[in-house]
Protein backbone atom coordinates (compact mmCIF):
# COMPACT_ATOMS: atom_id res chain seq x y z
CA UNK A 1 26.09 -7.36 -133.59
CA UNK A 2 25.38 -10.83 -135.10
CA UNK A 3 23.13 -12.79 -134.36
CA UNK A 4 24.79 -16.17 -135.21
CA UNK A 5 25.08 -18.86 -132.23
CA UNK A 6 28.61 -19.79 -131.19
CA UNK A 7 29.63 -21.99 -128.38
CA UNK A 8 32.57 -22.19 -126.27
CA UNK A 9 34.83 -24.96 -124.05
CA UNK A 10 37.62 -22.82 -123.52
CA UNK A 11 36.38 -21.76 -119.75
CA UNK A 12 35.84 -23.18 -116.20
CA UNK A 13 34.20 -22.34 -113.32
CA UNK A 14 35.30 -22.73 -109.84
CA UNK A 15 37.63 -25.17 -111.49
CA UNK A 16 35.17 -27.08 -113.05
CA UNK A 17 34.97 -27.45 -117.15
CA UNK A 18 32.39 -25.03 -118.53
CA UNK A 19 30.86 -24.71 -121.72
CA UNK A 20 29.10 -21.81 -123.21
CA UNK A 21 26.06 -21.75 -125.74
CA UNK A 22 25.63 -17.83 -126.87
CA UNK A 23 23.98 -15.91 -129.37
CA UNK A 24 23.23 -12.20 -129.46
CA UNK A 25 20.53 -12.54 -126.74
CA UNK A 26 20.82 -15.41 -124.34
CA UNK A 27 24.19 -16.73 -122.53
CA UNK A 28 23.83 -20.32 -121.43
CA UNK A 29 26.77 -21.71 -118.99
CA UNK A 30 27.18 -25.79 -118.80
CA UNK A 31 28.80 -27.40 -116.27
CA UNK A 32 29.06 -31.18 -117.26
CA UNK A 33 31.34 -32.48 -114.75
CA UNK A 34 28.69 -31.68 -112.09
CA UNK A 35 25.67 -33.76 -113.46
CA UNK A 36 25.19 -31.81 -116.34
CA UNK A 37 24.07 -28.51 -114.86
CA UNK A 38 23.02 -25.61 -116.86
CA UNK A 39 24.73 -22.92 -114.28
CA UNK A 40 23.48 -20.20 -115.69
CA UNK A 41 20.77 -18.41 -118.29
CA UNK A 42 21.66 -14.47 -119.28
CA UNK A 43 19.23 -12.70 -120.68
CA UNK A 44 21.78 -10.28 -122.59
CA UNK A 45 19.02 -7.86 -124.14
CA UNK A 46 18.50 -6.63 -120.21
CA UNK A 47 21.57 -8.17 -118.56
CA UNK A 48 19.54 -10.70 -116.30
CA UNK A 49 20.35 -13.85 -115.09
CA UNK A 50 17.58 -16.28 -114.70
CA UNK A 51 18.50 -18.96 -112.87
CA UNK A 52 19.69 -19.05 -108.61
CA UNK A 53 22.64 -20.13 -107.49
CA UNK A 54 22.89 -21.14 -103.72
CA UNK A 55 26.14 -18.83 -102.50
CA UNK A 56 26.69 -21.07 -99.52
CA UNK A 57 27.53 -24.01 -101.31
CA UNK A 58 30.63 -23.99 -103.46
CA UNK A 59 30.68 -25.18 -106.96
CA UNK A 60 32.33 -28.87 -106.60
CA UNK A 61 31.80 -32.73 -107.32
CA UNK A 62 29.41 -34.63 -104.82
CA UNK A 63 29.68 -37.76 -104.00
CA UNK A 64 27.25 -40.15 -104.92
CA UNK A 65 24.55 -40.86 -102.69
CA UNK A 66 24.77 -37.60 -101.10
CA UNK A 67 21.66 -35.78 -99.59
CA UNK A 68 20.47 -33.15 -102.33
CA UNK A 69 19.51 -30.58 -100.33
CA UNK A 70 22.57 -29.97 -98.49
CA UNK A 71 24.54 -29.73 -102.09
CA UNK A 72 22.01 -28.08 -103.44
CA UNK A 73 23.49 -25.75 -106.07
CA UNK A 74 20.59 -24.07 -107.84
CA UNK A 75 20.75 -23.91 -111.54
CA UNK A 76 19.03 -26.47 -113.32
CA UNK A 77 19.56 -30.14 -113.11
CA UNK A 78 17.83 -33.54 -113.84
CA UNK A 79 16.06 -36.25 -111.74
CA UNK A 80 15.21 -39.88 -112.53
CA UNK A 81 14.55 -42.24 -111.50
CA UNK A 82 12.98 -40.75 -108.06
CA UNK A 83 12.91 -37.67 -105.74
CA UNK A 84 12.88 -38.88 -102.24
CA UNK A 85 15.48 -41.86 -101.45
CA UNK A 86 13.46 -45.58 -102.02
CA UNK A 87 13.91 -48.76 -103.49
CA UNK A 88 12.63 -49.71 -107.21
CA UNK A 89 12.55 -53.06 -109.35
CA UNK A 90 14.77 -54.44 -106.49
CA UNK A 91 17.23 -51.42 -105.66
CA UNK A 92 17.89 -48.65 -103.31
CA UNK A 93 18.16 -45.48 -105.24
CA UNK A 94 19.19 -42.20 -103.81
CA UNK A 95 17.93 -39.00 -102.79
CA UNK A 96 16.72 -36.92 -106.12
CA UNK A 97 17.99 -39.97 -108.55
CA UNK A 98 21.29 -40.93 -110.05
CA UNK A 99 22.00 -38.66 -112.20
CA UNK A 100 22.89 -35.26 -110.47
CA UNK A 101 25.72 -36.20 -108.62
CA UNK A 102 27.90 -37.63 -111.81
CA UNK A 103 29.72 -35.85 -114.38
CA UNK A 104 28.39 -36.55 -118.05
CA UNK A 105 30.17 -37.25 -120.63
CA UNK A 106 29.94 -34.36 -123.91
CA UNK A 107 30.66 -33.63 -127.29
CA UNK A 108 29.23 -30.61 -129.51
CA UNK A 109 28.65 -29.30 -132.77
CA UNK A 110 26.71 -27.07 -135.20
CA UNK A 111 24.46 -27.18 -137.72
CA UNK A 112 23.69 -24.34 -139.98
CA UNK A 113 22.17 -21.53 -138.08
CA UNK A 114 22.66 -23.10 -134.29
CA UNK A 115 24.87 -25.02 -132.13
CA UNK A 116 24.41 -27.78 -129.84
CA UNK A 117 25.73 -29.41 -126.75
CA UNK A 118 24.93 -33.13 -126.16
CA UNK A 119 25.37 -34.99 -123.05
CA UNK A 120 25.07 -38.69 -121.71
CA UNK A 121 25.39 -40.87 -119.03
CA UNK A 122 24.48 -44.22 -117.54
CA UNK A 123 22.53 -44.76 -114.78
CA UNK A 124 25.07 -46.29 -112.09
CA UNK A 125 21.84 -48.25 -110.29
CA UNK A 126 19.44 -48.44 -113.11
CA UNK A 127 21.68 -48.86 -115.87
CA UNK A 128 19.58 -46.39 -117.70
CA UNK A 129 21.15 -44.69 -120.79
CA UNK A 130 20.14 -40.81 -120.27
CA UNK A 131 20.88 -38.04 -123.52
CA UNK A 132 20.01 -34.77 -122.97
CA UNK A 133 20.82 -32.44 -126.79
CA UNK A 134 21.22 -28.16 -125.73
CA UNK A 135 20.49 -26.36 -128.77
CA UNK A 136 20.73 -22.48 -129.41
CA UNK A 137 19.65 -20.86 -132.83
CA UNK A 138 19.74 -16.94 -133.29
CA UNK A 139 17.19 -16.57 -130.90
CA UNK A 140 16.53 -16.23 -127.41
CA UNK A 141 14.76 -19.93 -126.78
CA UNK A 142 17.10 -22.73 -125.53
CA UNK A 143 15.50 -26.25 -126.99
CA UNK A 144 16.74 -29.53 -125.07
CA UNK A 145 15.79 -33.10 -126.54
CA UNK A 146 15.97 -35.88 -123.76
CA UNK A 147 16.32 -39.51 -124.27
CA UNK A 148 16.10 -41.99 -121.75
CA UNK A 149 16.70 -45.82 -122.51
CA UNK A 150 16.35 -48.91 -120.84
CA UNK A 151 19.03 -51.30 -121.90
CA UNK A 152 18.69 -53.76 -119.22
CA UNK A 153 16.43 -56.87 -118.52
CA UNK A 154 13.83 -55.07 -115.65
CA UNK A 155 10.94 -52.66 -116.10
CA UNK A 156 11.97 -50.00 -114.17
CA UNK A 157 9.73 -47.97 -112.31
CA UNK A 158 10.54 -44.03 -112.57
CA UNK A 159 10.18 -40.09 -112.21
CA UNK A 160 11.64 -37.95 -114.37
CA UNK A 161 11.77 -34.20 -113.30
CA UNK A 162 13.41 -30.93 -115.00
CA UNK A 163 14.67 -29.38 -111.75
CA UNK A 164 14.70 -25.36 -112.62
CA UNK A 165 15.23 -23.18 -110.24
CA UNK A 166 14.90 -19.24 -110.37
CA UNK A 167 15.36 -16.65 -108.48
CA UNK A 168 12.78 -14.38 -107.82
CA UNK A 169 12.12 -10.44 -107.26
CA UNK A 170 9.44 -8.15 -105.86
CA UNK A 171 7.09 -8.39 -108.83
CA UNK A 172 7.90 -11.75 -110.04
CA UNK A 173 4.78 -13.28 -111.53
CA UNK A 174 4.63 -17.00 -111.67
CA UNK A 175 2.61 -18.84 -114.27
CA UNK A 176 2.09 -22.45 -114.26
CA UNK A 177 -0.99 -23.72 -117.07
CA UNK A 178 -2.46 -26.11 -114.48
CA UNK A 179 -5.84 -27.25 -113.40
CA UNK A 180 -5.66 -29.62 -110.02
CA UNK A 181 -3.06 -28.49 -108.39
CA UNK A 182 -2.07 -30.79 -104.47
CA UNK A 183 -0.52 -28.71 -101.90
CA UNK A 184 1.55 -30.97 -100.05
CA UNK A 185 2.01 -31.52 -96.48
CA UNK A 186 6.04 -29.57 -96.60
CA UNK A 187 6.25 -26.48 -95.16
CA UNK A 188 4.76 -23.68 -93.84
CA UNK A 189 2.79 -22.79 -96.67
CA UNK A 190 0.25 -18.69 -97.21
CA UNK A 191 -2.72 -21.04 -96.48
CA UNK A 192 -3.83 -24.45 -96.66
CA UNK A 193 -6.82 -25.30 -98.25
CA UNK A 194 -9.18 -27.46 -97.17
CA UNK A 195 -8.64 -31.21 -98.50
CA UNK A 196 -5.21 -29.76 -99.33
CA UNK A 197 -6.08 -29.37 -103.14
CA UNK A 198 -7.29 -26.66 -105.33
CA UNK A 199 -8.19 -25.25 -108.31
CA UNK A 200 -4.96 -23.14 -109.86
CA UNK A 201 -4.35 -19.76 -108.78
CA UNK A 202 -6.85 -19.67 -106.19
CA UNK A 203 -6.12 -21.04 -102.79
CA UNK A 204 -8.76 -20.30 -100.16
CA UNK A 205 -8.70 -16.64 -101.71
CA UNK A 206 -4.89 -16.42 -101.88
CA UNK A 207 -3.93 -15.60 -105.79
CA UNK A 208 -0.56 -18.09 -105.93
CA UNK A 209 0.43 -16.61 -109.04
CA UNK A 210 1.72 -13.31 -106.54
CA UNK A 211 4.59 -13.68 -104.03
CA UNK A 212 3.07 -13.89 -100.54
CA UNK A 213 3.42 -10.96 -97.78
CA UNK A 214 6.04 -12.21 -95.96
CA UNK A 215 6.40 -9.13 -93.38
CA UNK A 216 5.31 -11.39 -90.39
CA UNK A 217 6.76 -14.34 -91.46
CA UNK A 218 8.19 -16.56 -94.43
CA UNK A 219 6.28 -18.90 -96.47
CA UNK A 220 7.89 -22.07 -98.01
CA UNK A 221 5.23 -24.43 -100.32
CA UNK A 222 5.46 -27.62 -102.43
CA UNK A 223 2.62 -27.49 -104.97
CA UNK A 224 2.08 -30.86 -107.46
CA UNK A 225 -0.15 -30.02 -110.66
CA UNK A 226 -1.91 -33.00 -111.19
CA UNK A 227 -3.73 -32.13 -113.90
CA UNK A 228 -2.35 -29.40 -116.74
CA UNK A 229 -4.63 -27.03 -119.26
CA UNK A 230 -0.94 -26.79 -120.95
CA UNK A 231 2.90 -28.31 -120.84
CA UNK A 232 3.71 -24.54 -119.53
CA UNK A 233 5.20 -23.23 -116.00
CA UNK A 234 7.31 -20.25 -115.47
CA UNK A 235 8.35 -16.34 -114.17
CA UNK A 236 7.80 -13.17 -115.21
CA UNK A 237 10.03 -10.00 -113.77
CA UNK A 238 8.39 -6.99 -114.79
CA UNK A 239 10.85 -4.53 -113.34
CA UNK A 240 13.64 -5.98 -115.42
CA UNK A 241 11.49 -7.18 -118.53
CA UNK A 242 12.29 -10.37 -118.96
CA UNK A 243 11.37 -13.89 -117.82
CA UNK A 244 11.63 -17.93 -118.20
CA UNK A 245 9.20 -19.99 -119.51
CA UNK A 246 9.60 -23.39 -119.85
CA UNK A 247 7.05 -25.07 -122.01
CA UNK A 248 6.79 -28.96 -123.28
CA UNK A 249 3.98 -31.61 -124.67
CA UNK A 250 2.03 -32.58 -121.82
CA UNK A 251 1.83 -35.68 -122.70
CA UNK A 252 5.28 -36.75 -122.06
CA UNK A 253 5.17 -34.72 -119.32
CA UNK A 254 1.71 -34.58 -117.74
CA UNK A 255 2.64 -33.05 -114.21
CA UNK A 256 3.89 -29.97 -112.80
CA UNK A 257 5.74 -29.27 -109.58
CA UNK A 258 6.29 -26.00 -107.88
CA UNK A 259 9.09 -25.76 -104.51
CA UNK A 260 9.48 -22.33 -103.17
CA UNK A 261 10.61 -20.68 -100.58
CA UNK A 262 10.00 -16.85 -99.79
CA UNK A 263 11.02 -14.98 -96.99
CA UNK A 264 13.72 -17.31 -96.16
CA UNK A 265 11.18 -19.59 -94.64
CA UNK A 266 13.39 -22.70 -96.26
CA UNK A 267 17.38 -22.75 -94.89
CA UNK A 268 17.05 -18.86 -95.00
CA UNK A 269 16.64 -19.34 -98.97
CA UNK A 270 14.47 -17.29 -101.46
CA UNK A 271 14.10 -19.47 -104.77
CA UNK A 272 11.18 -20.84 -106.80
CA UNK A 273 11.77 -24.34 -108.26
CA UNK A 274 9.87 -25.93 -111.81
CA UNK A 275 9.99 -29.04 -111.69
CA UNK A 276 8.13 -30.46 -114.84
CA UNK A 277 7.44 -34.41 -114.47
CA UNK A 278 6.19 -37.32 -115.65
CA UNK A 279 3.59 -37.90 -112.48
CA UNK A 280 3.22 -37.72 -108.99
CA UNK A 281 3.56 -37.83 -106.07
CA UNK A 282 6.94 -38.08 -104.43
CA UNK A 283 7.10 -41.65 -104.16
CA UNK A 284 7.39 -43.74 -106.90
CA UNK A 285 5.67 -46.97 -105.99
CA UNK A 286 2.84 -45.02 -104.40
CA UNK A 287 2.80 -43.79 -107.97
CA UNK A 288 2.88 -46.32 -110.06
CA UNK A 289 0.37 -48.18 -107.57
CA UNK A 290 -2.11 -45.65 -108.07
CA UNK A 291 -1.43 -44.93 -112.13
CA UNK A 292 -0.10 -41.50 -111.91
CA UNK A 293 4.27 -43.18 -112.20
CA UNK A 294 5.40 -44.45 -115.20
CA UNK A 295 7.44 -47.46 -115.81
CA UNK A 296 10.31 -47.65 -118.45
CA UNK A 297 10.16 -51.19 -120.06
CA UNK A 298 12.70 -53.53 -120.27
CA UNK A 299 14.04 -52.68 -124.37
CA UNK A 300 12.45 -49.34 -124.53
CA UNK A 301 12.95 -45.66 -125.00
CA UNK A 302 11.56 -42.59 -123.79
CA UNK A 303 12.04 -39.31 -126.04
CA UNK A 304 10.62 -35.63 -125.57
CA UNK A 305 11.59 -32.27 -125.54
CA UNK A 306 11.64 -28.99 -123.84
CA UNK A 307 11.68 -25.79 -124.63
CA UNK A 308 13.18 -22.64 -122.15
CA UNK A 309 11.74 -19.09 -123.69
CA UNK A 310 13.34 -15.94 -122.76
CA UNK A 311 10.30 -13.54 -123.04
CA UNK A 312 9.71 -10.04 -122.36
């Protein structure tokens, strides 16, 4: 079988435009009319996908503004400039950004050895001019470049968050290169520690790199890294040899989240979200008051990339 990358618009899903990046060992699925979703990463060596999709909600357009979580698709979208709904430099942004909720616009094209899928769009409240660049060699890794630009005349105060989410089996392993790690106040968390932070994987005895017990009853947790060893989070499925890892330079991204739910603790949902970011906490002006947000200057460009490995 060659290995060569090829890519593919001549599909749709649920009626939606879909475009394919595939070599020999990895399968990715694009959905650009639906805020530039990566649907869907197979694992074709072991026939695995890697990403969850939510069932209950069907694969469609949102309107703007919407509440995330009751659209919330799975797969693996973008947020910027915010996670929970707030105003910044003067405006009300919505809940999980701008950006999700929009189709992109997209072009593609190869280069020897890989192909690539670029897509854009401008911020409808910020004005901010967002490029993400797929690429797929031969191998298994998926590399995405992101580009985020401020054309207007305000600083604008932001988040930025890859927003991965996975879904999970009875051995999945979850590894996350973090020091300082917050547990915040969500949920119904396997324990919570005293002061509500702790050193990574030990909480109060519990080893949060294992899935909880959740016999008695489900567990849902919202962990922030605030401080990283490594620009590394990710899963590991033993039982069907294969796993994501996403990894990046921490210094363009220099926090970590982790949202799960296990058990069904959350809407009756199992997933695991990675949510790699440029600071915490959930509020952006608490953020930026306290150092740990970042502000996009009036004129100026943000550029980084990151990297999802299929490993074994």
């Amino acid at each position: 079988m060659s290995t060569s990358p090829r890519l593919s618009t001549e599909w749709s899903l649920a009626g939606q435009q879909a475009v394919i990046l595939e070599n020999a060992e990895t399968r990715i699925v694009v959905l650009p009319g639906l805020g530039g979703k990566v649907m869907s990463i197979v694992d074709k060596r072991v026939d695995s996908e890697l990403l969850w999709r939510n069932d209950r909600v069907p694969i469609r357009p949102a309107a703007f503004g919407s509440g995330y979580d009751d659209q919330f698709l799975g797969g693996w979208d973008e947020l910027y400039p915010n996670d929970e709904p707030e105003d910044l430099a003067g405006e009300p942004v919505p809940d999980h950004g701008e950006l999700w909720a929009v189709p992109w616009h997209w072009s593609t094209g190869s280069d020897p050895g890989q192909v690539w899928l670029e897509l854009s769009v401008r911020g409808a409240v910020t004005g901010t001019e967002v490029t993400k660049r797929l690429t797929l060699g031969a191998g298994p890794d998926l590399i995405v470049d992101y580009r985020i630009a401020n054309t207007g005349r305000i600083d604008q105060p932001f988040l930025w968050k890859s927003h991965v989410a996975v879904g999970l089996r009875p051995d999945t392993a979850i590894d996350l290169a973090a020091g300082d790690v917050l547990m915040h106040e969500f949920g119904d968390p396997r324990v919570r520690p005293d002061g509500s932070s702790f050193t990574w994987p030990w909480a109060s005895g519990h080893d949060l790199r294992t899935l909880p017990d959740t016999t008695a009853r489900g567990v849902s947790e919202f962990l922030i890294a605030t401080t990283l060893e490594r620009g590394e989070c990710g899963v590991r499925h033993p039982s069907a040899g294969t796993g994501l890892q996403l990894s990046w330079d921490r210094a363009d991204l220099p926090s970590c989240w982790l949202f799960a739910s296990y058990g069904g603790r959350w809407r009756g949902l199992d997933v695991l979200v990675l949510e790699p970011c440029t600071g915490y906490p959930l509020s952006v002006n608490d953020g930026v008051a306290a150092g740990t947000h970042q502000i996009l200057p009036a004129g100026t460009t943000k550029s980084w990339q990151l990297t999802a490995h299929l490993i074994r």
